[in-house]
N, C-alpha and C. Protein backbone atom coordinates (compact mmCIF):
# COMPACT_ATOMS: atom_id res chain seq x y z
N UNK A 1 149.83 -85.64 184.67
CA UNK A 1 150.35 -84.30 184.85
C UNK A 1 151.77 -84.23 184.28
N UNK A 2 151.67 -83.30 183.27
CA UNK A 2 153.32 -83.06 182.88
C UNK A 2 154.16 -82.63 183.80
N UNK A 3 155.40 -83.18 183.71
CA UNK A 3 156.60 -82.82 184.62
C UNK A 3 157.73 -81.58 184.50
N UNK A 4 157.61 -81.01 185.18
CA UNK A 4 158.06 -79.29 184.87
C UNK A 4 159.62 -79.57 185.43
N UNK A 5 160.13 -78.89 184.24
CA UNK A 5 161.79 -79.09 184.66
C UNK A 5 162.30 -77.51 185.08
N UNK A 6 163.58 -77.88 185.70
CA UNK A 6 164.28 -76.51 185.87
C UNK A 6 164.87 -75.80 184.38
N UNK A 7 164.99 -74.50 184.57
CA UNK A 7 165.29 -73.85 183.47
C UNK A 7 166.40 -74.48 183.15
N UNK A 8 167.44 -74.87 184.15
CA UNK A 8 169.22 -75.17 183.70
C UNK A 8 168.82 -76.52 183.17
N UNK A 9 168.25 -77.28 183.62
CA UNK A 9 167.66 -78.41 182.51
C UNK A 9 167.08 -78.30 181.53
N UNK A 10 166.68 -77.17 181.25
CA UNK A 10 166.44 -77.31 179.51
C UNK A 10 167.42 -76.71 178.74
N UNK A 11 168.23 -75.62 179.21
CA UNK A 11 169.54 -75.49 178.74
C UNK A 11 170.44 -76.36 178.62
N UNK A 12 170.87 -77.40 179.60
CA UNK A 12 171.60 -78.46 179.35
C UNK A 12 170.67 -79.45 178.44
N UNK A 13 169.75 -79.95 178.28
CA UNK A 13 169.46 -80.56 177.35
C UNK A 13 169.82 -79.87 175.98
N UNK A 14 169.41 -78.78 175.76
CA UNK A 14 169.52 -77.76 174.62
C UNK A 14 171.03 -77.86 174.27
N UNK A 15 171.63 -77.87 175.11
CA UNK A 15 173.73 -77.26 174.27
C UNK A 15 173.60 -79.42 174.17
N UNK A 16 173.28 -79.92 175.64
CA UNK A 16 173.51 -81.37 174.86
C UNK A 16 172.76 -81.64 173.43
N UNK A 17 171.88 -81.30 172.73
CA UNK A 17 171.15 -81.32 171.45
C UNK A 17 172.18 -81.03 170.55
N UNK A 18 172.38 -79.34 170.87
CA UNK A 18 173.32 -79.00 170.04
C UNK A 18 174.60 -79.92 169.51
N UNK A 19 175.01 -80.43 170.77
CA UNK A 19 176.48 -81.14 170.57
C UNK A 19 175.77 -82.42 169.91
N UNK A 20 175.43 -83.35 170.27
CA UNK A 20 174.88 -84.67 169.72
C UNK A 20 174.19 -84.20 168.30
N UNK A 21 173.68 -83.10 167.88
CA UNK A 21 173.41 -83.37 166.16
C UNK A 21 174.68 -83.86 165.35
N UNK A 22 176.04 -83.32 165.22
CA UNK A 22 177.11 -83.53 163.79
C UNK A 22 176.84 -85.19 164.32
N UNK A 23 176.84 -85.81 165.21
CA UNK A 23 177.09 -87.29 165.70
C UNK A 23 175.69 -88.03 164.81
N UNK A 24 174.70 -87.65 164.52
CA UNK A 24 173.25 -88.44 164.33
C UNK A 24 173.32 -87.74 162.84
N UNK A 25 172.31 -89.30 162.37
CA UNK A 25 171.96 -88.34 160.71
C UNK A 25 170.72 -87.97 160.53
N UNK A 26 170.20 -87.28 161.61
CA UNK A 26 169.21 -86.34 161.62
C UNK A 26 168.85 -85.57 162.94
N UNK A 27 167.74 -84.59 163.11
CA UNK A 27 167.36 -84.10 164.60
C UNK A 27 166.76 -85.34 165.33
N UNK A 28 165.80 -85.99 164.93
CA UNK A 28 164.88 -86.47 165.21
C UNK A 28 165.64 -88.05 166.22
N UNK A 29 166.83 -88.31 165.26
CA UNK A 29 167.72 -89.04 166.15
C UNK A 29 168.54 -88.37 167.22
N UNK A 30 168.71 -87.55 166.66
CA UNK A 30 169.72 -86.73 167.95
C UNK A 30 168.75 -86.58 169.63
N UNK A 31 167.58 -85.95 168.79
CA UNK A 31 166.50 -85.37 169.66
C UNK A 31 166.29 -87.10 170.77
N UNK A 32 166.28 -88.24 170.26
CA UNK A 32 166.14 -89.22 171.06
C UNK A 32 167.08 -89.72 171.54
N UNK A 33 168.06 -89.58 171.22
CA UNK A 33 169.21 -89.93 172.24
C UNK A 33 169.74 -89.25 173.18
N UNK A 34 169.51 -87.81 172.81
CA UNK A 34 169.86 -87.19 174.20
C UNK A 34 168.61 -86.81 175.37
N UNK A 35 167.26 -86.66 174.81
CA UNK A 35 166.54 -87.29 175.68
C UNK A 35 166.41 -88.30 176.59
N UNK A 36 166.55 -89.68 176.02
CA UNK A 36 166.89 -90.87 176.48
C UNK A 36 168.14 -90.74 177.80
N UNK A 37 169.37 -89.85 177.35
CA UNK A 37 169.92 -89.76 177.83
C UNK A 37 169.83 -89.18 179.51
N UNK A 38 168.90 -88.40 179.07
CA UNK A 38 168.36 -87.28 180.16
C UNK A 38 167.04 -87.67 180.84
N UNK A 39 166.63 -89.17 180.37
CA UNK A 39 164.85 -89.60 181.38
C UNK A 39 163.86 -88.55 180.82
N UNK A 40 163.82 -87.81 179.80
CA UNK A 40 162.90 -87.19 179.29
C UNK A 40 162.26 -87.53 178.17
N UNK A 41 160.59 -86.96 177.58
CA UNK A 41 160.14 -87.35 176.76
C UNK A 41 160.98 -86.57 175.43
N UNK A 42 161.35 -87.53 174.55
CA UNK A 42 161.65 -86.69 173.16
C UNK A 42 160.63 -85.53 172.66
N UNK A 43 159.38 -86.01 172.81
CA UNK A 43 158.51 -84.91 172.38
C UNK A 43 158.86 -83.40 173.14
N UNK A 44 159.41 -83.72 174.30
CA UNK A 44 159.52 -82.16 175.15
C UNK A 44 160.57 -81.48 174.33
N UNK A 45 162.00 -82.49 174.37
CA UNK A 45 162.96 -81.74 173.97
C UNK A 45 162.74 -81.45 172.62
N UNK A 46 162.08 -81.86 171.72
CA UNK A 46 162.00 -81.55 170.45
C UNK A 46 161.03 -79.87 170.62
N UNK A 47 160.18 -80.05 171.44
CA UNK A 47 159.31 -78.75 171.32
C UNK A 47 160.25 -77.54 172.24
N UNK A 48 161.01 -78.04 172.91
CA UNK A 48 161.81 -77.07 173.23
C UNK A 48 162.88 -76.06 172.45
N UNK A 49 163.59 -77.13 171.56
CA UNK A 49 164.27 -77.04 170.69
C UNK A 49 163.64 -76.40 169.44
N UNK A 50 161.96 -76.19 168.87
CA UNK A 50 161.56 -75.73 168.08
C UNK A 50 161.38 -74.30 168.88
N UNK A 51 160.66 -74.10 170.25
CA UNK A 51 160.76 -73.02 170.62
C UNK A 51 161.88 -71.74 170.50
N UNK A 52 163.03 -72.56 170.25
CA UNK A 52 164.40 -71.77 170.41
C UNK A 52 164.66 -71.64 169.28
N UNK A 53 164.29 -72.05 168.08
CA UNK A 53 164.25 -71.79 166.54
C UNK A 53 163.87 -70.42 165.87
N UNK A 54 162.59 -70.69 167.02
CA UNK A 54 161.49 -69.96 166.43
C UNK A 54 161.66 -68.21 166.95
N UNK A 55 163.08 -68.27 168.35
CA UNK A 55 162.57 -67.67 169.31
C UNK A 55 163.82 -66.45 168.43
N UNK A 56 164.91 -67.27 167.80
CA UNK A 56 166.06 -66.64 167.62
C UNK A 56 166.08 -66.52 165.51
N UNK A 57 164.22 -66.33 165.19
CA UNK A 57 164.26 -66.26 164.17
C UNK A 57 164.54 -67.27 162.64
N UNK A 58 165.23 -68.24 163.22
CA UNK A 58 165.65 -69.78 162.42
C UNK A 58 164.23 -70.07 161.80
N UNK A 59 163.28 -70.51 162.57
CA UNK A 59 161.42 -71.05 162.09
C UNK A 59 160.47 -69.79 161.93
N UNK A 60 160.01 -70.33 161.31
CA UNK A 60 158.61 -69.33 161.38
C UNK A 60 157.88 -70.01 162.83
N UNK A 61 156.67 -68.30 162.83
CA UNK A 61 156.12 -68.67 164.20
C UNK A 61 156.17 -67.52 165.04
N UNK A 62 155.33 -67.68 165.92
CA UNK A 62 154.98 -66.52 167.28
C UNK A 62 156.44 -67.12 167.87
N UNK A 63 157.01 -65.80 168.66
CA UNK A 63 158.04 -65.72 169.56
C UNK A 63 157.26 -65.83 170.47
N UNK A 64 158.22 -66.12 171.36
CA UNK A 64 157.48 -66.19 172.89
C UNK A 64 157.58 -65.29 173.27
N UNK A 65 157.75 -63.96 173.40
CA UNK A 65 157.79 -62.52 173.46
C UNK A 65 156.47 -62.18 173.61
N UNK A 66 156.18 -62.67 172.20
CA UNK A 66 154.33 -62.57 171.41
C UNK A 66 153.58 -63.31 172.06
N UNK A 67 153.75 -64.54 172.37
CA UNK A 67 152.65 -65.30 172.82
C UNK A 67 152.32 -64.69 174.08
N UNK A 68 153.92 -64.39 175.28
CA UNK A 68 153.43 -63.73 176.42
C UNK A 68 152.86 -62.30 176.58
N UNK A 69 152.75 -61.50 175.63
CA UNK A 69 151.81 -60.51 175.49
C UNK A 69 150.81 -60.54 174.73
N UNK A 70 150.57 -61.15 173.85
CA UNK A 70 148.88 -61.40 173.88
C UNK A 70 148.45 -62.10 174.85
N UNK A 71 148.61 -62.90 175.78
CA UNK A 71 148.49 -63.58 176.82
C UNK A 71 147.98 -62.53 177.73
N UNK A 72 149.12 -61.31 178.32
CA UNK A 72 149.02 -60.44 178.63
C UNK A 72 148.04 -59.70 178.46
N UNK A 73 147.54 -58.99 176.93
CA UNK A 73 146.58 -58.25 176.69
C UNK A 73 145.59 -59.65 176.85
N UNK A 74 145.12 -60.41 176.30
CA UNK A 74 144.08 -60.97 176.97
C UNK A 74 143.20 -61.06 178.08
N UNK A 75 144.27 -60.52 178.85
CA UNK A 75 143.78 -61.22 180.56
C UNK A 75 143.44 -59.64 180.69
N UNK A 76 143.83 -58.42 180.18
CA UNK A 76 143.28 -57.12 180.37
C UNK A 76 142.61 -57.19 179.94
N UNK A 77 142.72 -57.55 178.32
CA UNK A 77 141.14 -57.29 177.89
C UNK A 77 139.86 -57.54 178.79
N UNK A 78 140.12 -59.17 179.11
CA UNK A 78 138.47 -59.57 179.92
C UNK A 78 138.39 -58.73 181.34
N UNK A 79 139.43 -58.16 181.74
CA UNK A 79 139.27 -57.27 182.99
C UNK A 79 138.65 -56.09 182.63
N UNK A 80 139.00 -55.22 181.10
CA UNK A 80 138.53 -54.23 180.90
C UNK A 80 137.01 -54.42 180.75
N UNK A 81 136.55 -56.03 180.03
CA UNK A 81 134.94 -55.92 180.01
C UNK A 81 134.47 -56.16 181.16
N UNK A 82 134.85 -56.69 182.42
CA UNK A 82 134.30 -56.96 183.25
C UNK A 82 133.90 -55.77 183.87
N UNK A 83 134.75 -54.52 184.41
CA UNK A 83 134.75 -53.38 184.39
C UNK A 83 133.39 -53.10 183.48
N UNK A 84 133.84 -52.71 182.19
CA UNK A 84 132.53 -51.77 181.47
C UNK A 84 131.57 -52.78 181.70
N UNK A 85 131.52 -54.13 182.32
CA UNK A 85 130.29 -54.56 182.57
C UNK A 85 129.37 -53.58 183.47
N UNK A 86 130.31 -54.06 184.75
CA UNK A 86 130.00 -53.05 185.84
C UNK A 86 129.56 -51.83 186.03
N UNK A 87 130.41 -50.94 185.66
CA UNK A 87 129.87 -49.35 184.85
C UNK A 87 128.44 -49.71 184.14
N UNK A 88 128.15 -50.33 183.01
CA UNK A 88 126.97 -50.48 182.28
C UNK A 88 126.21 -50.45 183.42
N UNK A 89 125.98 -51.60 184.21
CA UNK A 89 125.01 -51.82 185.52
C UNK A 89 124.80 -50.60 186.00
N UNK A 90 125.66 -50.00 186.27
CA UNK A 90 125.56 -48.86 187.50
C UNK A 90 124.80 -47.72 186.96
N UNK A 91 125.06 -47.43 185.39
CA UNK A 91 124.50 -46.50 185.39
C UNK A 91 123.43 -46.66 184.45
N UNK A 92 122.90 -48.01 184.50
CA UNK A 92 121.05 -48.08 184.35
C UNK A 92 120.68 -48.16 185.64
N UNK A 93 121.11 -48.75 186.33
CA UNK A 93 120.73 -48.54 187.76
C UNK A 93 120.42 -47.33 188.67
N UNK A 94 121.68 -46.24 188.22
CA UNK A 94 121.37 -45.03 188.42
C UNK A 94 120.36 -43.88 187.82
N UNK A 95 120.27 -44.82 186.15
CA UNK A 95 119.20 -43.91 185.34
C UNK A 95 118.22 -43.80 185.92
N UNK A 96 117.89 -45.17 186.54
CA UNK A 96 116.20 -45.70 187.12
C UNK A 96 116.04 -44.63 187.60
N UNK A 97 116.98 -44.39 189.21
CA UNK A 97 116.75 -43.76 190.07
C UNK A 97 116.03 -42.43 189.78
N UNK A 98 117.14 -41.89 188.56
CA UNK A 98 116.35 -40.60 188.78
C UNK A 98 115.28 -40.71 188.03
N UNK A 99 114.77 -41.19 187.34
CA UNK A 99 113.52 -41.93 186.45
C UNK A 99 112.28 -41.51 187.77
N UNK A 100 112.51 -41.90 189.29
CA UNK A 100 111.19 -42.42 190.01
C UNK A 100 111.20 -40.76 190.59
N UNK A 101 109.64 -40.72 190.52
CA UNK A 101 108.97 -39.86 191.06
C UNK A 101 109.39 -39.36 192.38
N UNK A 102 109.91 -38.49 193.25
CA UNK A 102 110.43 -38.39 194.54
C UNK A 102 109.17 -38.27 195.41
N UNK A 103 109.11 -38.82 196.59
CA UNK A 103 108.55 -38.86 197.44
C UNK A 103 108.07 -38.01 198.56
N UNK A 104 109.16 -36.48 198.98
CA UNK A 104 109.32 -35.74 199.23
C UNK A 104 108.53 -34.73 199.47
């Protein structure tokens, strides 16, 4: 199970990133030493650090803006079919009815 950090911990990792790049001759070193520094996997802080690239326009890529609203419309969407499922049912169900001969 991945280990979920507090938000102020990924900000402090993040400005520590920031500061430790002019020091390293690349991200990828920076990205492991201040991880290391912090008991975290490099892979996190690196995907964190692409998130915030991506988020403030620097990378290409879905913002997280985007991802959390298609996310969003997703989860309506399958509510809206579940719905017109329902409706569908009801009103073959109701067609029947008046379909049968009354008894009366």
């Amino acid at each position: 199970m991945p280990k979920k950090f507090e938000p102020e911990m990924r900000e402090r990792a993040l400005r520590m990133l920031a500061e430790a790049m002019p020091d390293h001759r690349n991200k990828s070193a920076a990205v492991r030493h201040v991880a290391g520094l912090l008991g975290m996997s490099p892979e996190t802080l690196r995907t964190w650090a692409r998130r915030i690239e991506v988020d403030e326009g620097r990378a290409p890529g879905v913002s997280t803006d985007m991802l959390e609203e298609n996310r969003r419309l997703k989860r309506e969407n399958a509510e809206l079919r579940k719905a017109n499922e329902v409706l569908t049912a009801a009103n073959v169900f109701f067609a029947k009815e008046l379909d049968r001969p009354s008894t009366r």
